[in-house]
C-alpha atoms as a PDB file:
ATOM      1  CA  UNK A   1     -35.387 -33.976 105.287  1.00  0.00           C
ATOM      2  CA  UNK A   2     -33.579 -33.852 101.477  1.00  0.00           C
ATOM      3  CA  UNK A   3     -34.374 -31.919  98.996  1.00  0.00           C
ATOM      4  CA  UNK A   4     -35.282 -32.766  95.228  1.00  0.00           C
ATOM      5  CA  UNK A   5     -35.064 -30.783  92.597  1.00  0.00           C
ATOM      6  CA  UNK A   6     -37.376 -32.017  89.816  1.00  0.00           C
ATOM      7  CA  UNK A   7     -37.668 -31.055  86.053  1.00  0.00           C
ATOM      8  CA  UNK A   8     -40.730 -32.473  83.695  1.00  0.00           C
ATOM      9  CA  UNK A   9     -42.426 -30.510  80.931  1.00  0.00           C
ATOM     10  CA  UNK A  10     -45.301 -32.440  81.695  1.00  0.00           C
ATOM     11  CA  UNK A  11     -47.539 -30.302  84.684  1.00  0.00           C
ATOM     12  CA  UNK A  12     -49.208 -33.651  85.757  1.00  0.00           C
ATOM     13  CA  UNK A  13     -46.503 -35.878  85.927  1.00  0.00           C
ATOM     14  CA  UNK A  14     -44.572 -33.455  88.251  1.00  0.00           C
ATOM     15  CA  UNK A  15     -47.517 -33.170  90.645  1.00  0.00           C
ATOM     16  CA  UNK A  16     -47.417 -37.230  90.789  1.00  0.00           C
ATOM     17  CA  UNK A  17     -43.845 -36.747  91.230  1.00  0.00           C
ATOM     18  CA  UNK A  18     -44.091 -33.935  93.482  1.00  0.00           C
ATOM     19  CA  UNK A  19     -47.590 -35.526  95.510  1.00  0.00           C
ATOM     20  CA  UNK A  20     -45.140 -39.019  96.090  1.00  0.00           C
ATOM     21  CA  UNK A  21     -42.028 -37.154  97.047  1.00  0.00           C
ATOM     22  CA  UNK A  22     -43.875 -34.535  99.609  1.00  0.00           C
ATOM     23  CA  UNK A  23     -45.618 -37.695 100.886  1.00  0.00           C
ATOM     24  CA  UNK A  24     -42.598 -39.517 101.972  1.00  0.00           C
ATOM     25  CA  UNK A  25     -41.333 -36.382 104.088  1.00  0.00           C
ATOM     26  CA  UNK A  26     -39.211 -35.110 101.035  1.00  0.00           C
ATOM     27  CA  UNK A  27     -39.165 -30.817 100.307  1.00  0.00           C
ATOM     28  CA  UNK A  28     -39.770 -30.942  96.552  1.00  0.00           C
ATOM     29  CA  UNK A  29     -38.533 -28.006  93.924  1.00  0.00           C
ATOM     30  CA  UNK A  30     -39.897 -28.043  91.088  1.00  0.00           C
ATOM     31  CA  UNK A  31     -38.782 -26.811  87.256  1.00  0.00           C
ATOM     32  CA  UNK A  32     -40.648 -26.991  83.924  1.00  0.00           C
ATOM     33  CA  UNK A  33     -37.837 -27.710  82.329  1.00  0.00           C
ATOM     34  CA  UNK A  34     -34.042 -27.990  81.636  1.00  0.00           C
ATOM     35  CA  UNK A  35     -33.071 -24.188  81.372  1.00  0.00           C
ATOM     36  CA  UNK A  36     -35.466 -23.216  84.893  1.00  0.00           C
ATOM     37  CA  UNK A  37     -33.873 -26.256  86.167  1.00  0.00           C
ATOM     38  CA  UNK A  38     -30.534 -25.015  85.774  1.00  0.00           C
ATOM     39  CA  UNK A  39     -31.606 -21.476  86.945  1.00  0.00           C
ATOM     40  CA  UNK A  40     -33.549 -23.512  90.092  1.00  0.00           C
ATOM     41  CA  UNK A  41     -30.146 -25.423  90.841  1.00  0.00           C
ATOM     42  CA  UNK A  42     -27.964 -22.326  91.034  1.00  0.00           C
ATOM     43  CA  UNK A  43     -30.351 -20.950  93.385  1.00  0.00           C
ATOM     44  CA  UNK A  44     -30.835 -23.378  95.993  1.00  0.00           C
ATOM     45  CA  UNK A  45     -28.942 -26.637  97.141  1.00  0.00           C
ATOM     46  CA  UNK A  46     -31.013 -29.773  96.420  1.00  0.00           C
ATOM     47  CA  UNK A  47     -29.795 -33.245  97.804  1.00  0.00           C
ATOM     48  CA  UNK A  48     -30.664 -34.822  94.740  1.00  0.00           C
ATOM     49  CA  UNK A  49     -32.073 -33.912  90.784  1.00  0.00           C
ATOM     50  CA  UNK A  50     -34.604 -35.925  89.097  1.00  0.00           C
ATOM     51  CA  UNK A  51     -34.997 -34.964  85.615  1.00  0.00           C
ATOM     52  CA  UNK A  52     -36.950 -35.960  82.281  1.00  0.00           C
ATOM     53  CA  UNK A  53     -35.116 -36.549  79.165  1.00  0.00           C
ATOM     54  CA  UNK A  54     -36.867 -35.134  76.627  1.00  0.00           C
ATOM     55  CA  UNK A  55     -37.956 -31.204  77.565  1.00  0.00           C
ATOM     56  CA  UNK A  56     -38.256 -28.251  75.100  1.00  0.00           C
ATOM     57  CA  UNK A  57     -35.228 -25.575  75.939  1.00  0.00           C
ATOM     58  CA  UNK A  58     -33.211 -27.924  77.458  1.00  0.00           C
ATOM     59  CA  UNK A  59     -33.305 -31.219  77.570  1.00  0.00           C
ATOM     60  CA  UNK A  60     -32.480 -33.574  80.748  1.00  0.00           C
ATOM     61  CA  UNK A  61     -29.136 -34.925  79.480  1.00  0.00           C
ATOM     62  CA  UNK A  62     -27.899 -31.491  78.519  1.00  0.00           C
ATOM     63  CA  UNK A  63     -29.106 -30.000  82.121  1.00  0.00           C
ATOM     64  CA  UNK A  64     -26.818 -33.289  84.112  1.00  0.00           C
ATOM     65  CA  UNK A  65     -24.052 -32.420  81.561  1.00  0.00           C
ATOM     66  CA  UNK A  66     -24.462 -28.421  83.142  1.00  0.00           C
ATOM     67  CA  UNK A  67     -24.892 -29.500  85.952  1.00  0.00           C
ATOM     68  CA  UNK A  68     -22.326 -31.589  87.009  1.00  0.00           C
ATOM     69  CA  UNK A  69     -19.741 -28.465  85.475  1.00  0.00           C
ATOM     70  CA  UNK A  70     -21.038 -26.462  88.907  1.00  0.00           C
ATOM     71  CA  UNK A  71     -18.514 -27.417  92.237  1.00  0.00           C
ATOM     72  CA  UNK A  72     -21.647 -28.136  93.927  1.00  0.00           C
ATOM     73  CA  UNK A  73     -23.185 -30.297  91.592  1.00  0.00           C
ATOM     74  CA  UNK A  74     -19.701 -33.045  90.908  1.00  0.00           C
ATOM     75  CA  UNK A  75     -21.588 -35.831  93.453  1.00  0.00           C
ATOM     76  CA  UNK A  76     -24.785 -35.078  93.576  1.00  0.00           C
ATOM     77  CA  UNK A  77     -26.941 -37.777  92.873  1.00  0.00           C
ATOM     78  CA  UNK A  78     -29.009 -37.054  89.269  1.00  0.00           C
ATOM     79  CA  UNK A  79     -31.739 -39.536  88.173  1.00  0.00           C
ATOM     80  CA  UNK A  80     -33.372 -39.802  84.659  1.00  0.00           C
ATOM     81  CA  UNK A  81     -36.964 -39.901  84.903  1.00  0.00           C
ATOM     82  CA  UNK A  82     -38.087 -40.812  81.342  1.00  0.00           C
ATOM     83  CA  UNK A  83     -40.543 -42.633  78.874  1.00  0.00           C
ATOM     84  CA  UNK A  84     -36.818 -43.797  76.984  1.00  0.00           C
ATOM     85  CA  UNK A  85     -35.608 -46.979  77.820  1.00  0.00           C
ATOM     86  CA  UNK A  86     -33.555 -47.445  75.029  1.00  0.00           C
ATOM     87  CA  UNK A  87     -29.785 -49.075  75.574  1.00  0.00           C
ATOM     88  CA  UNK A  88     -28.555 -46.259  73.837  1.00  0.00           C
ATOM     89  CA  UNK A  89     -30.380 -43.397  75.618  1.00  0.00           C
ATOM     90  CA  UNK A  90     -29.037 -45.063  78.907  1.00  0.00           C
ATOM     91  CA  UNK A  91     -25.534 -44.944  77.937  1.00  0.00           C
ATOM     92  CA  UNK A  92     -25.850 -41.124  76.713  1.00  0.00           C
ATOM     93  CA  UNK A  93     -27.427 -40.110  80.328  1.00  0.00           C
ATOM     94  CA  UNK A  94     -24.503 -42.467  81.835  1.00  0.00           C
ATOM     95  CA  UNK A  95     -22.122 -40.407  79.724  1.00  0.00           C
ATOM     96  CA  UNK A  96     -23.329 -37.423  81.186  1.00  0.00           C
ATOM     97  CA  UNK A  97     -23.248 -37.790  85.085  1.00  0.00           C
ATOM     98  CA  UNK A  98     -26.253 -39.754  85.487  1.00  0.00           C
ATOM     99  CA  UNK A  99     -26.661 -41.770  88.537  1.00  0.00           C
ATOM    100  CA  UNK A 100     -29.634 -44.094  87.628  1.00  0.00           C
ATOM    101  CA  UNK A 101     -32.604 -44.165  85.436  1.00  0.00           C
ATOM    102  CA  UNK A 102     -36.505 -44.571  86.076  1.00  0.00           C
ATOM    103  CA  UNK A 103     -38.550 -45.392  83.217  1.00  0.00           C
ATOM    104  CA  UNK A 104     -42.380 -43.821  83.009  1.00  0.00           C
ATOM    105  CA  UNK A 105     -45.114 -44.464  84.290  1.00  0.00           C
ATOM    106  CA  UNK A 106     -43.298 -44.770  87.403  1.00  0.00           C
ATOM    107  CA  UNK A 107     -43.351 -47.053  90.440  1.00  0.00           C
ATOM    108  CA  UNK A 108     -43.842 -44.601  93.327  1.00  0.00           C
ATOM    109  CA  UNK A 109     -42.236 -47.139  96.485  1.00  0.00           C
ATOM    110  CA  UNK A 110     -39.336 -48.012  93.513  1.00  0.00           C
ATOM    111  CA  UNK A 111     -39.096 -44.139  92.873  1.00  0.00           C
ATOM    112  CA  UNK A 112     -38.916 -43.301  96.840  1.00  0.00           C
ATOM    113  CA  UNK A 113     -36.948 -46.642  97.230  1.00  0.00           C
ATOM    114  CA  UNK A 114     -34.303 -45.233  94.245  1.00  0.00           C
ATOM    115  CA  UNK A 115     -34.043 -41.912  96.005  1.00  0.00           C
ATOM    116  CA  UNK A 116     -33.594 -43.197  99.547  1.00  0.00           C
ATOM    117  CA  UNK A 117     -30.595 -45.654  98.141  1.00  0.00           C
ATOM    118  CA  UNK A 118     -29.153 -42.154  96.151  1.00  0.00           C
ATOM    119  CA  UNK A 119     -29.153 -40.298  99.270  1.00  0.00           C
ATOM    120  CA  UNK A 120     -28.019 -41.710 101.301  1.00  0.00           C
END
């Protein structure tokens, strides 16, 4: 089963994150924010990233932009997971590699649905 590497400052939203993911078959990695992402990333191989936007160290559009410098990390699919929904917001994760966004309080069948359709 695929791998997802997943980045919120927020300890309860990444064990709803984590509880959905794990639930649905998926191995789950999880990072506290941007910079650990980063470190987490160049450590293992996760199929996919799902990160928040707004983190202290890092935030999530600077950790796609680092991201998608690494061979490894040109295709992979990256999702925002964030509170923003702002046009603007959308178009600056876009700009930096972004493959979709999810907007909090999450959906969990749209987030495993999302993932799925990333995936694969």
């Amino acid at each position: 089963m695929a791998t997802i590497l997943t980045v919120d400052d927020s300890a309860s939203i990444r064990q709803m994150v984590s509880f959905t993911l794990k639930g649905a078959g998926f191995e789950v990695i999880e990072a506290v924010d941007g910079e650990d992402a980063l470190n987490k990333a160049k450590a293992s191989d996760p199929d996919a990233v799902l990160t928040d936007v707004n983190m202290p160290k890092m935030d999530g559009i600077t950790l796609i932009q680092e991201l998608r410098k690494l061979p490894n990390y040109r295709h992979k699919p990256m999702l925002m997971l964030t509170t923003e929904s702002s046009g603007d917001m959308k178009s600056k994760g876009r700009s930096a590699g972004a493959t979709g966004w999810l907007v909090k309080p999450f959906n969990p069948d749209q987030l495993l649905a999302t993932i799925k359709k990333v995936i694969n």
